[in-house]
N, C-alpha and C. Protein backbone atom coordinates (compact mmCIF):
# COMPACT_ATOMS: atom_id res chain seq x y z
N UNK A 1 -2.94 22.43 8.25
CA UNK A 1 -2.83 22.67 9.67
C UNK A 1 -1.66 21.86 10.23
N UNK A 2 -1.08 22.48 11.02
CA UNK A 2 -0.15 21.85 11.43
C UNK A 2 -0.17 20.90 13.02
N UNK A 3 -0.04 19.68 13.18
CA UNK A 3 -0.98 19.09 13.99
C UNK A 3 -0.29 19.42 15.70
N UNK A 4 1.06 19.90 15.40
CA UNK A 4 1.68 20.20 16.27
C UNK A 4 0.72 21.69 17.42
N UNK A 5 0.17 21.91 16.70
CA UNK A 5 0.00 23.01 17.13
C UNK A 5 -1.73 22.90 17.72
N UNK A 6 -2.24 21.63 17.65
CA UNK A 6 -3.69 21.61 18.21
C UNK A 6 -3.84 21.58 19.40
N UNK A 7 -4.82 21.78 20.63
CA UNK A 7 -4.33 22.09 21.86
C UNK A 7 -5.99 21.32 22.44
N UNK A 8 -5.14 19.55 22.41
CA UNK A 8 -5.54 18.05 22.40
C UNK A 8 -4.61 17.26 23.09
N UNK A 9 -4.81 16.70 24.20
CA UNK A 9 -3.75 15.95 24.93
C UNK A 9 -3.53 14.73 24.01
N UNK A 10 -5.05 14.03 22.99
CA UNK A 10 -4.89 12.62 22.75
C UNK A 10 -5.40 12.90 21.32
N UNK A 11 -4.43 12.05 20.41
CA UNK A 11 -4.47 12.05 19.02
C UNK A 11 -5.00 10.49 18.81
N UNK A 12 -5.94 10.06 17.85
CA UNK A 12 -6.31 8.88 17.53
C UNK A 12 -5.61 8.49 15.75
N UNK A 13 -4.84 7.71 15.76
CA UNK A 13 -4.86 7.42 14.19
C UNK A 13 -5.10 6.02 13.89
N UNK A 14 -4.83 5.92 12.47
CA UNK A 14 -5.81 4.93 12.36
C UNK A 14 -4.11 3.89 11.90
N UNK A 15 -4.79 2.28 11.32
CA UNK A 15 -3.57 1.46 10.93
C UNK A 15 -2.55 1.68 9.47
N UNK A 16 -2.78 2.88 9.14
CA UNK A 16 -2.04 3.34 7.39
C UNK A 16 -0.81 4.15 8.11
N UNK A 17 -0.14 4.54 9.62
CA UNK A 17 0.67 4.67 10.00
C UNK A 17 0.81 4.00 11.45
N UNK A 18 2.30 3.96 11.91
CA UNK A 18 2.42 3.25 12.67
C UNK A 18 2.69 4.43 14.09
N UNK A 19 2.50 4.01 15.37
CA UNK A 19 3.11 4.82 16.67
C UNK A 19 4.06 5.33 16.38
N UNK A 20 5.15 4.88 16.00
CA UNK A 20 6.41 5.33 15.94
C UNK A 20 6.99 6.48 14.84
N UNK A 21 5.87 6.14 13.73
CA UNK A 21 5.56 7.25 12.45
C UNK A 21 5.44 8.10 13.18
N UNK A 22 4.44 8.20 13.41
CA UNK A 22 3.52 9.22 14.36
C UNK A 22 4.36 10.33 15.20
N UNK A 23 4.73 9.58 16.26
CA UNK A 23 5.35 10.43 16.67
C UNK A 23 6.97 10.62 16.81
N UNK A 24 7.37 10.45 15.09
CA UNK A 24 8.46 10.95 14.35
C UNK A 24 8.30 12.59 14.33
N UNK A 25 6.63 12.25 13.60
CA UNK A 25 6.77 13.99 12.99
C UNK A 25 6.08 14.76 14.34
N UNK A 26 5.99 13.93 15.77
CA UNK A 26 4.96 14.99 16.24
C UNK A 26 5.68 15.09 17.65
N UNK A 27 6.76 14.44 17.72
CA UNK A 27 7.26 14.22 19.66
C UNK A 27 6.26 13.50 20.35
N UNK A 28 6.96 14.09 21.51
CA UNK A 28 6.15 13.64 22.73
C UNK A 28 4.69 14.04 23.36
N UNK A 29 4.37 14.82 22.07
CA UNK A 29 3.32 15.64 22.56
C UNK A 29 2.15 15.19 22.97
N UNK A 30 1.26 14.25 22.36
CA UNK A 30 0.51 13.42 22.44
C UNK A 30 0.27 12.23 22.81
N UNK A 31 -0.47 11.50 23.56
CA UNK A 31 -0.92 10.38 23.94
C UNK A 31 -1.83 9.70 22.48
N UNK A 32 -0.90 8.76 22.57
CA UNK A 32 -1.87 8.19 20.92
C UNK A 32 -3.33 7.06 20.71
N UNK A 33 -4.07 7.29 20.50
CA UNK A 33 -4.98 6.31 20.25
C UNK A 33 -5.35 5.64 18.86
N UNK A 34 -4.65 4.16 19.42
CA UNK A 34 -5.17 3.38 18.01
C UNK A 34 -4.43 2.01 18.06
N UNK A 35 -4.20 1.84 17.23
CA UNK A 35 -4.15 1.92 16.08
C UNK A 35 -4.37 0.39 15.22
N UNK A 36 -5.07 -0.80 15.79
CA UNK A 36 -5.29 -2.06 15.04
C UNK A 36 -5.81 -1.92 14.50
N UNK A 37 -5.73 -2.86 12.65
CA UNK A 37 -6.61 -2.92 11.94
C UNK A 37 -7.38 -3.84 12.21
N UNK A 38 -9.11 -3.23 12.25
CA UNK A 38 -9.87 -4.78 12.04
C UNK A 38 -9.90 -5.74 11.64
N UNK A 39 -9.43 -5.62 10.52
CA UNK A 39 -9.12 -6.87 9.49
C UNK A 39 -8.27 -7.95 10.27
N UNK A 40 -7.63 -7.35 11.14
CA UNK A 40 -6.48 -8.37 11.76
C UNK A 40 -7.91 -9.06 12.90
N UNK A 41 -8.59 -8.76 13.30
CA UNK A 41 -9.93 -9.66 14.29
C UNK A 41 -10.58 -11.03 13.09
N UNK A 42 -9.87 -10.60 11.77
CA UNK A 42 -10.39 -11.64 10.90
C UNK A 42 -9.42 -13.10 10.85
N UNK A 43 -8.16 -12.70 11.41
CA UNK A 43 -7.18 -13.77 11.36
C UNK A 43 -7.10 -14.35 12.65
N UNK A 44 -5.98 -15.70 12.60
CA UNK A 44 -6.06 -16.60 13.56
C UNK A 44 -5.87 -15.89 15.28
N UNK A 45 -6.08 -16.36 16.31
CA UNK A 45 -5.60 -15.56 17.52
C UNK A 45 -3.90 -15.71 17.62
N UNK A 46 -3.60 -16.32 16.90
CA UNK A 46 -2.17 -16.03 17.32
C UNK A 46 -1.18 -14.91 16.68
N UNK A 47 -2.23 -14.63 15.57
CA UNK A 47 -1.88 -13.32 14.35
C UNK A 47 -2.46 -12.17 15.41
N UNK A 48 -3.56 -12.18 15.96
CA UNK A 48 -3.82 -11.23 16.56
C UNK A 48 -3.26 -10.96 17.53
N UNK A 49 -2.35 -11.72 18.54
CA UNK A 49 -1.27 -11.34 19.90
C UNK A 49 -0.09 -10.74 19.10
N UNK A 50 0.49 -11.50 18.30
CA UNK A 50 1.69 -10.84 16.75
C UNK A 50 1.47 -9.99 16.61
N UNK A 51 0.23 -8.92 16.17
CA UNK A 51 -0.13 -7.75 15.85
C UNK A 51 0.41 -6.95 17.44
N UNK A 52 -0.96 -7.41 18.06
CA UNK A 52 -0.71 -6.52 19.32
C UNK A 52 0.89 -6.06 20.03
N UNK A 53 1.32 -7.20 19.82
CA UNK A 53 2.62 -6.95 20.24
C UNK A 53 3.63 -6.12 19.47
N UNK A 54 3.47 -5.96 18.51
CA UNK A 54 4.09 -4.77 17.30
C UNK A 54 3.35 -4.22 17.50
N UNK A 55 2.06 -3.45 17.28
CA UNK A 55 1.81 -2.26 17.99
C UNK A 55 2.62 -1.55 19.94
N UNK A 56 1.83 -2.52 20.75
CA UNK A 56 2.51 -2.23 21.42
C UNK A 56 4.51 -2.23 21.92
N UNK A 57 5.00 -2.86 20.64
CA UNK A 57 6.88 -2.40 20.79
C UNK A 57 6.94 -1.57 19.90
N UNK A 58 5.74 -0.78 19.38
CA UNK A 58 5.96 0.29 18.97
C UNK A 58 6.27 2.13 19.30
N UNK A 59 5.49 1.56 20.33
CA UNK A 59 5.46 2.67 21.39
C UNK A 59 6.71 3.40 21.83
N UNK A 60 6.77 4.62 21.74
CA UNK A 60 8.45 4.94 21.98
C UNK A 60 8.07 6.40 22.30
N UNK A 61 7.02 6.66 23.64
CA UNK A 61 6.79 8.32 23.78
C UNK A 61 6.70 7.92 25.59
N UNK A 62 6.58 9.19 26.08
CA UNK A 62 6.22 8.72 27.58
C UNK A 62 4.50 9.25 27.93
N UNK A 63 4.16 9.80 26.40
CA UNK A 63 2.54 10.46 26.85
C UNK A 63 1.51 9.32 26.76
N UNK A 64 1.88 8.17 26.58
CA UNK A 64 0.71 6.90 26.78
C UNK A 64 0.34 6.60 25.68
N UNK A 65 -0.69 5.61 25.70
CA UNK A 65 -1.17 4.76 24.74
C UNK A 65 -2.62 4.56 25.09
N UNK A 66 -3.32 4.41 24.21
CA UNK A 66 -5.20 3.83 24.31
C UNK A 66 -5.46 3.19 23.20
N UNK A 67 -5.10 1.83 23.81
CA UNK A 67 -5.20 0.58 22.45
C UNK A 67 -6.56 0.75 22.60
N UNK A 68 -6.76 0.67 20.99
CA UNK A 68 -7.97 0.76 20.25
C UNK A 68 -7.53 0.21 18.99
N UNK A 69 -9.46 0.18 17.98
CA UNK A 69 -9.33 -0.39 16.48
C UNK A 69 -8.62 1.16 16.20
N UNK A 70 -8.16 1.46 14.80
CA UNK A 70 -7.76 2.11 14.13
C UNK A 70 -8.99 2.85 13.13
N UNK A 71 -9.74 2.09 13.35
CA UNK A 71 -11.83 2.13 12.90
C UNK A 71 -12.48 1.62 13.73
N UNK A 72 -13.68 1.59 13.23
CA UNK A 72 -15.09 1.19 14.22
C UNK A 72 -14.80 -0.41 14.14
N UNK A 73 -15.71 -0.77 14.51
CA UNK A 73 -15.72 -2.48 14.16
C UNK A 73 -16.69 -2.57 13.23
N UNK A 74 -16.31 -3.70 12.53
CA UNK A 74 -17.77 -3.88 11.66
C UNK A 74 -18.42 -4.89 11.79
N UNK A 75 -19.62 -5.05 11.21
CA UNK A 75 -20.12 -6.18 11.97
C UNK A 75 -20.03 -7.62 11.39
N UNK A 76 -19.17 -7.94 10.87
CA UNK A 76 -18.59 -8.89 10.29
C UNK A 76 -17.83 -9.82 11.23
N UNK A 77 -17.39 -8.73 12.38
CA UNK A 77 -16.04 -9.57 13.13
C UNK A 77 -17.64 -10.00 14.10
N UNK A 78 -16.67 -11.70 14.37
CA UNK A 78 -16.62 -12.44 15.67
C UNK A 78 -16.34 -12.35 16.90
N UNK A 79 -17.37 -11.87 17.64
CA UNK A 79 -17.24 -11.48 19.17
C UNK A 79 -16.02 -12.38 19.84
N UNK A 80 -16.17 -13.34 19.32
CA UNK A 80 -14.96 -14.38 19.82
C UNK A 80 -13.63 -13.34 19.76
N UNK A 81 -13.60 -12.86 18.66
CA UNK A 81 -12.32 -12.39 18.12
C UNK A 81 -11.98 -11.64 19.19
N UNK A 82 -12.97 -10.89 19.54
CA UNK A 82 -12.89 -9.51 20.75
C UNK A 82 -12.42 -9.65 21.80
N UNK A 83 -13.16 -10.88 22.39
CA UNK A 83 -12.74 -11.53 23.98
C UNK A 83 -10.73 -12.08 23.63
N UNK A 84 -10.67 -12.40 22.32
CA UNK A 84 -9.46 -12.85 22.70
C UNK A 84 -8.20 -11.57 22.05
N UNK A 85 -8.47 -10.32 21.51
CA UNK A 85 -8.30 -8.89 21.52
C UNK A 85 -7.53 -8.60 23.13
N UNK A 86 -8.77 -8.72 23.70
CA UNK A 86 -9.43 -7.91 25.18
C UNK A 86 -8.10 -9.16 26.12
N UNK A 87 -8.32 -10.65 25.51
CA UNK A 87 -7.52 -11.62 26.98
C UNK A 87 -5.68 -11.41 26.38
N UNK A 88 -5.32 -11.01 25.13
CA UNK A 88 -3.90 -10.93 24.54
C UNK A 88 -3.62 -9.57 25.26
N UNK A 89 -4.55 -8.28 24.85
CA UNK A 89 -4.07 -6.79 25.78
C UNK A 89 -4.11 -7.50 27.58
N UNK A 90 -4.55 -8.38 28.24
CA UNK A 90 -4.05 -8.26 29.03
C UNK A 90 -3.07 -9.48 29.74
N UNK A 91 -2.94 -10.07 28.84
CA UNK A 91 -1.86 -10.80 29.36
C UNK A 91 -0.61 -10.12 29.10
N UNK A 92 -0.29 -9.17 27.32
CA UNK A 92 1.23 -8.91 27.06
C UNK A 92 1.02 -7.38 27.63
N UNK A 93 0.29 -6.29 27.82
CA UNK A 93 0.76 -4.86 27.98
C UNK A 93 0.99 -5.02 29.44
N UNK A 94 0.98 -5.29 30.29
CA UNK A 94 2.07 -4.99 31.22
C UNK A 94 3.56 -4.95 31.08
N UNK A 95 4.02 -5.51 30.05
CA UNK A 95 5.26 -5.37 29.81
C UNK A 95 5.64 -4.04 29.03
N UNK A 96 4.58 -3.72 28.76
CA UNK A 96 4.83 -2.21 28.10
C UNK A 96 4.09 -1.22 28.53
N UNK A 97 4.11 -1.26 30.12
CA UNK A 97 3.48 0.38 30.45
C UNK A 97 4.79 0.72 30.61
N UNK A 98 4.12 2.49 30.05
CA UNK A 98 4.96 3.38 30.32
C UNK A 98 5.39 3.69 31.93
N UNK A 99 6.19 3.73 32.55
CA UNK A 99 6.87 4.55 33.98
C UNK A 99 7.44 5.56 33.99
């Protein structure tokens, strides 16, 4: 199937490609959802703002973004991890909304 052709405003992928992969092969068509790996909620918080921030300077469409895991969570991760997920998305994505 060709994904170009699904008639879906919002595509979710997971962390085995990146935003910018993404929408190499697909344009502007889609608003993307994703894409952190959990595994990264296993490392220090300063690995986890590092991440976020390469995801989000990844971004290079004008149809948006819906940071999310790339998977579910599992229950392994540290709620801690989450709150500081949740306080890094909002201290750095204002610098990267789309206008």
């Amino acid at each position: 199937m060709n994904i170009q052709k699904l008639d879906v405003d919002v595509v979710g992928i997971d962390s085995s490609i990146t935003i910018s992969e993404f929408n190499k092969g697909t344009g502007d068509k889609f608003c993307v959802q994703g894409n952190l790996d959990v595994e990264i909620l296993k490392l220090s918080n300063n690995k986890i703002e590092e991440e976020v921030i390469k995801i989000l300077s990844n971004i290079n469409n004008t149809t948006g973004h819906i940071f999310n895991l790339g998977t579910g969570i599992t229950p392994d991760i540290d709620p801690a991890k989450l709150k500081t997920l949740i306080d890094v998305l909002a201290k750095v994505s204002p610098r990267y909304t789309i206008k």
